[in-house]
Protein backbone atom coordinates (compact mmCIF):
# COMPACT_ATOMS: atom_id res chain seq x y z
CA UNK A 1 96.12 -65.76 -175.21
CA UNK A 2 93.09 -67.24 -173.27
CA UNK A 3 94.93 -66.82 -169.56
CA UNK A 4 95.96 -62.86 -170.87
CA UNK A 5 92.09 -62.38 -171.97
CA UNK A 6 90.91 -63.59 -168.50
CA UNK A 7 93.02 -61.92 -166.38
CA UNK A 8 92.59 -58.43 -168.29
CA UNK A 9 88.82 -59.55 -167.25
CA UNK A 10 89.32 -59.90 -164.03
CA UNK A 11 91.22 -56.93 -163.71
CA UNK A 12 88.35 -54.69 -164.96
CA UNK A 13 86.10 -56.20 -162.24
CA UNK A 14 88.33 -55.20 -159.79
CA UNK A 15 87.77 -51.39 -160.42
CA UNK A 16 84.38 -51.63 -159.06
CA UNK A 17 84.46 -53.76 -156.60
CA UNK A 18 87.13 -51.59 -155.09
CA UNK A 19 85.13 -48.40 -155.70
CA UNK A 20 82.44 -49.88 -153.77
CA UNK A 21 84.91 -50.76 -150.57
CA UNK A 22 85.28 -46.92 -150.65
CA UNK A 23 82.33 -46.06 -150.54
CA UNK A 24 81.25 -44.04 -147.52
CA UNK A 25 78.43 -46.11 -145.34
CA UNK A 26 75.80 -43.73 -144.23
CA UNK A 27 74.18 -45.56 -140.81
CA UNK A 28 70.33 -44.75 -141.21
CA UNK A 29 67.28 -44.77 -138.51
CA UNK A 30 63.51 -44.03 -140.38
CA UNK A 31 59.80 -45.76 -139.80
CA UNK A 32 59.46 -48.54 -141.39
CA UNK A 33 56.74 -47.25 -143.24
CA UNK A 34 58.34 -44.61 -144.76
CA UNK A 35 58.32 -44.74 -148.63
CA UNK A 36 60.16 -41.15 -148.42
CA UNK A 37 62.76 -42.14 -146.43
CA UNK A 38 63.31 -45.33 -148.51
CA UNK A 39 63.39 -43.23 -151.78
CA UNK A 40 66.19 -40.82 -149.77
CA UNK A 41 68.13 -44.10 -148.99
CA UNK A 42 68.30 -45.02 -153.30
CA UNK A 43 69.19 -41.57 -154.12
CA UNK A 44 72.29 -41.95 -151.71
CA UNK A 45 73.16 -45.40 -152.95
CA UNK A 46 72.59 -44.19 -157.03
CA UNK A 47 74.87 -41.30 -155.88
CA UNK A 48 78.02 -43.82 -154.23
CA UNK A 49 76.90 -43.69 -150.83
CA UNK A 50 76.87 -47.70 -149.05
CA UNK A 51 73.54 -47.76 -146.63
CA UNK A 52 72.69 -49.20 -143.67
CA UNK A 53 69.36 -48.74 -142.49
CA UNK A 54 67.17 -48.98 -139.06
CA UNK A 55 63.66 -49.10 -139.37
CA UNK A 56 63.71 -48.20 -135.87
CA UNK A 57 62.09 -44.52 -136.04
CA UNK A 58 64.70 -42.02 -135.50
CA UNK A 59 63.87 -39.39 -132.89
CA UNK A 60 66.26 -41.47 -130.43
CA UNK A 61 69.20 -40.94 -132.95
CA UNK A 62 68.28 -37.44 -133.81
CA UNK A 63 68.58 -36.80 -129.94
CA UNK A 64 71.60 -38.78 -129.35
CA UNK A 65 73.61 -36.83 -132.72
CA UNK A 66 72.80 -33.68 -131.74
CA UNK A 67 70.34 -32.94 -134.27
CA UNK A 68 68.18 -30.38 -132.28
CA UNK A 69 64.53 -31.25 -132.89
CA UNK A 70 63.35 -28.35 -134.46
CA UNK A 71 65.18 -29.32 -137.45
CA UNK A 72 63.16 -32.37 -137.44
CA UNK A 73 62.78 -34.76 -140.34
CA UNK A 74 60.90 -38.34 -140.91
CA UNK A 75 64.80 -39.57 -141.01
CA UNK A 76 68.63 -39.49 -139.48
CA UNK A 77 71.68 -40.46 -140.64
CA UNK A 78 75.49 -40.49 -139.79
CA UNK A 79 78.60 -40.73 -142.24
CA UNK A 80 81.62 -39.51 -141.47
CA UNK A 81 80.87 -38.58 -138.01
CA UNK A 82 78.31 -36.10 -139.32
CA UNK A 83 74.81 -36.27 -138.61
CA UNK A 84 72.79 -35.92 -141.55
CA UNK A 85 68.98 -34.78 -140.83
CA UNK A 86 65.86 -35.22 -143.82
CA UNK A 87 65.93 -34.92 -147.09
CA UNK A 88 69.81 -33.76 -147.82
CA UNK A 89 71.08 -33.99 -151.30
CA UNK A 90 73.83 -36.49 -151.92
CA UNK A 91 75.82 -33.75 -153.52
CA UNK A 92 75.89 -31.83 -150.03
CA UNK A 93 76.70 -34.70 -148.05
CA UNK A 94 79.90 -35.38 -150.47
CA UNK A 95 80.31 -31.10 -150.14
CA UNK A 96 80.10 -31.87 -146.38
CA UNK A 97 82.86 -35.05 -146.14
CA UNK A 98 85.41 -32.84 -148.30
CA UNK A 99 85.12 -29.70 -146.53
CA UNK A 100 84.76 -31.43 -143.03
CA UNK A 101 83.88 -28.40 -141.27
CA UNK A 102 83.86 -27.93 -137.47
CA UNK A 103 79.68 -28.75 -137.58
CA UNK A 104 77.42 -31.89 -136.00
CA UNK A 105 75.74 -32.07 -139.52
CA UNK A 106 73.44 -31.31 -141.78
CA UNK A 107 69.86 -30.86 -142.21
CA UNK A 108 66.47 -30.55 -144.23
CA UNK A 109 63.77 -29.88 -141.72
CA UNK A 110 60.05 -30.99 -142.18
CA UNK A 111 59.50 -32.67 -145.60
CA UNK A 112 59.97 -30.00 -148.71
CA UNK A 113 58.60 -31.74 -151.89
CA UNK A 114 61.02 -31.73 -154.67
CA UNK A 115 64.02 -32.46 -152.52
CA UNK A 116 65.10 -36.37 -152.77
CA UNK A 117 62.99 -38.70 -151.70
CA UNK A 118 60.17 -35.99 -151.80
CA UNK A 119 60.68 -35.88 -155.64
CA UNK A 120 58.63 -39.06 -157.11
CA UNK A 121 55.89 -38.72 -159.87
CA UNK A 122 53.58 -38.80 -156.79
CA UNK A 123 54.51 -35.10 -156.38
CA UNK A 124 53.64 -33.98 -159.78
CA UNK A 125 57.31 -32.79 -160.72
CA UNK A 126 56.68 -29.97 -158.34
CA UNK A 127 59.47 -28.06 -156.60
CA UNK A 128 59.22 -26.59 -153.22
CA UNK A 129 62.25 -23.91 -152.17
CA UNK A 130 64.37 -25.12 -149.53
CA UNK A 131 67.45 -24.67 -148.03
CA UNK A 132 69.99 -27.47 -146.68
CA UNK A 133 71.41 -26.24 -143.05
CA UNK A 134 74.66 -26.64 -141.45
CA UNK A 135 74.34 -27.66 -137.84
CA UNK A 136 76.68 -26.29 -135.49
CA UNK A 137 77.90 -27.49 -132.30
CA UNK A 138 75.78 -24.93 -130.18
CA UNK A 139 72.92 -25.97 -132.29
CA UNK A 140 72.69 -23.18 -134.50
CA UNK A 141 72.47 -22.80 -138.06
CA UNK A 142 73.74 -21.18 -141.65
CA UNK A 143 72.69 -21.87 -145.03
CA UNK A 144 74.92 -24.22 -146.44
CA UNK A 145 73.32 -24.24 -150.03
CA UNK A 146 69.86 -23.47 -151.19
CA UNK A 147 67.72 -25.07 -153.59
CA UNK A 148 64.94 -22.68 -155.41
């Protein structure tokens, strides 16, 4: 009975650890300094994303992805192949890898406060409109989902 009770304990630990092999990695350049961009990076990983970040500033990968710089934000990322510009949701970048539309990314330009990682009690619970943008490959733009 012992060996049967171990191995259906084992077995349960298994479902996680196997969740988190799935989960997609989301390659990130910020400032070091950044407690924004560090509070962006927890809402990904408290939402199933796996991070991996550069505190290596980010206007080099923003260039390099794509990313034109007028949607500039204090951070960069890449999952999926998609470049993923400021404060995105979590829930868009999931929208984003199911849909996998013919786009460099997404993106949050500037810093709206009440979007993660602008949403601490620093802000005072306030809540800024913004809208998340798809990038397309000639560097244009659409509203992909907007937050008022």
């Amino acid at each position: 009975m012992q060996r049967r009770n171990l191995l259906l304990a084992l077995a349960s630990t298994a479902v996680p650890f196997t969740a988190m092999a799935a989960a997609p990695m989301v390659e990130i350049w910020k400032d070091p300094n950044c407690g924004c961009c560090q509070d962006w990076v927890k809402h990904l990983n408290k939402s199933g994303f796996a991070t991996r970040v550069h505190d290596e500033g980010n206007a080099a990968a923003r260039t390099r992805l794509g990313v034109p710089a007028k949607l500039g934000s204090c951070h960069t990322g890449l999952v999926g192949g998609y470049a993923i510009e400021g404060h995105v949701p979590a829930r868009e970048v999931q929208r984003l890898l199911k849909e996998k539309p013919k786009a460099i990314g997404l993106a949050v330009p500037g810093m709206p406060v009440g979007s993660p990682g602008m949403d601490g009690p620093s802000y005072g619970d306030q809540r800024d409109p913004y809208d998340v943008l798809l990038v397309l490959a000639d560097g244009s733009t659409r509203i992909y989902q907007s937050y008022r």
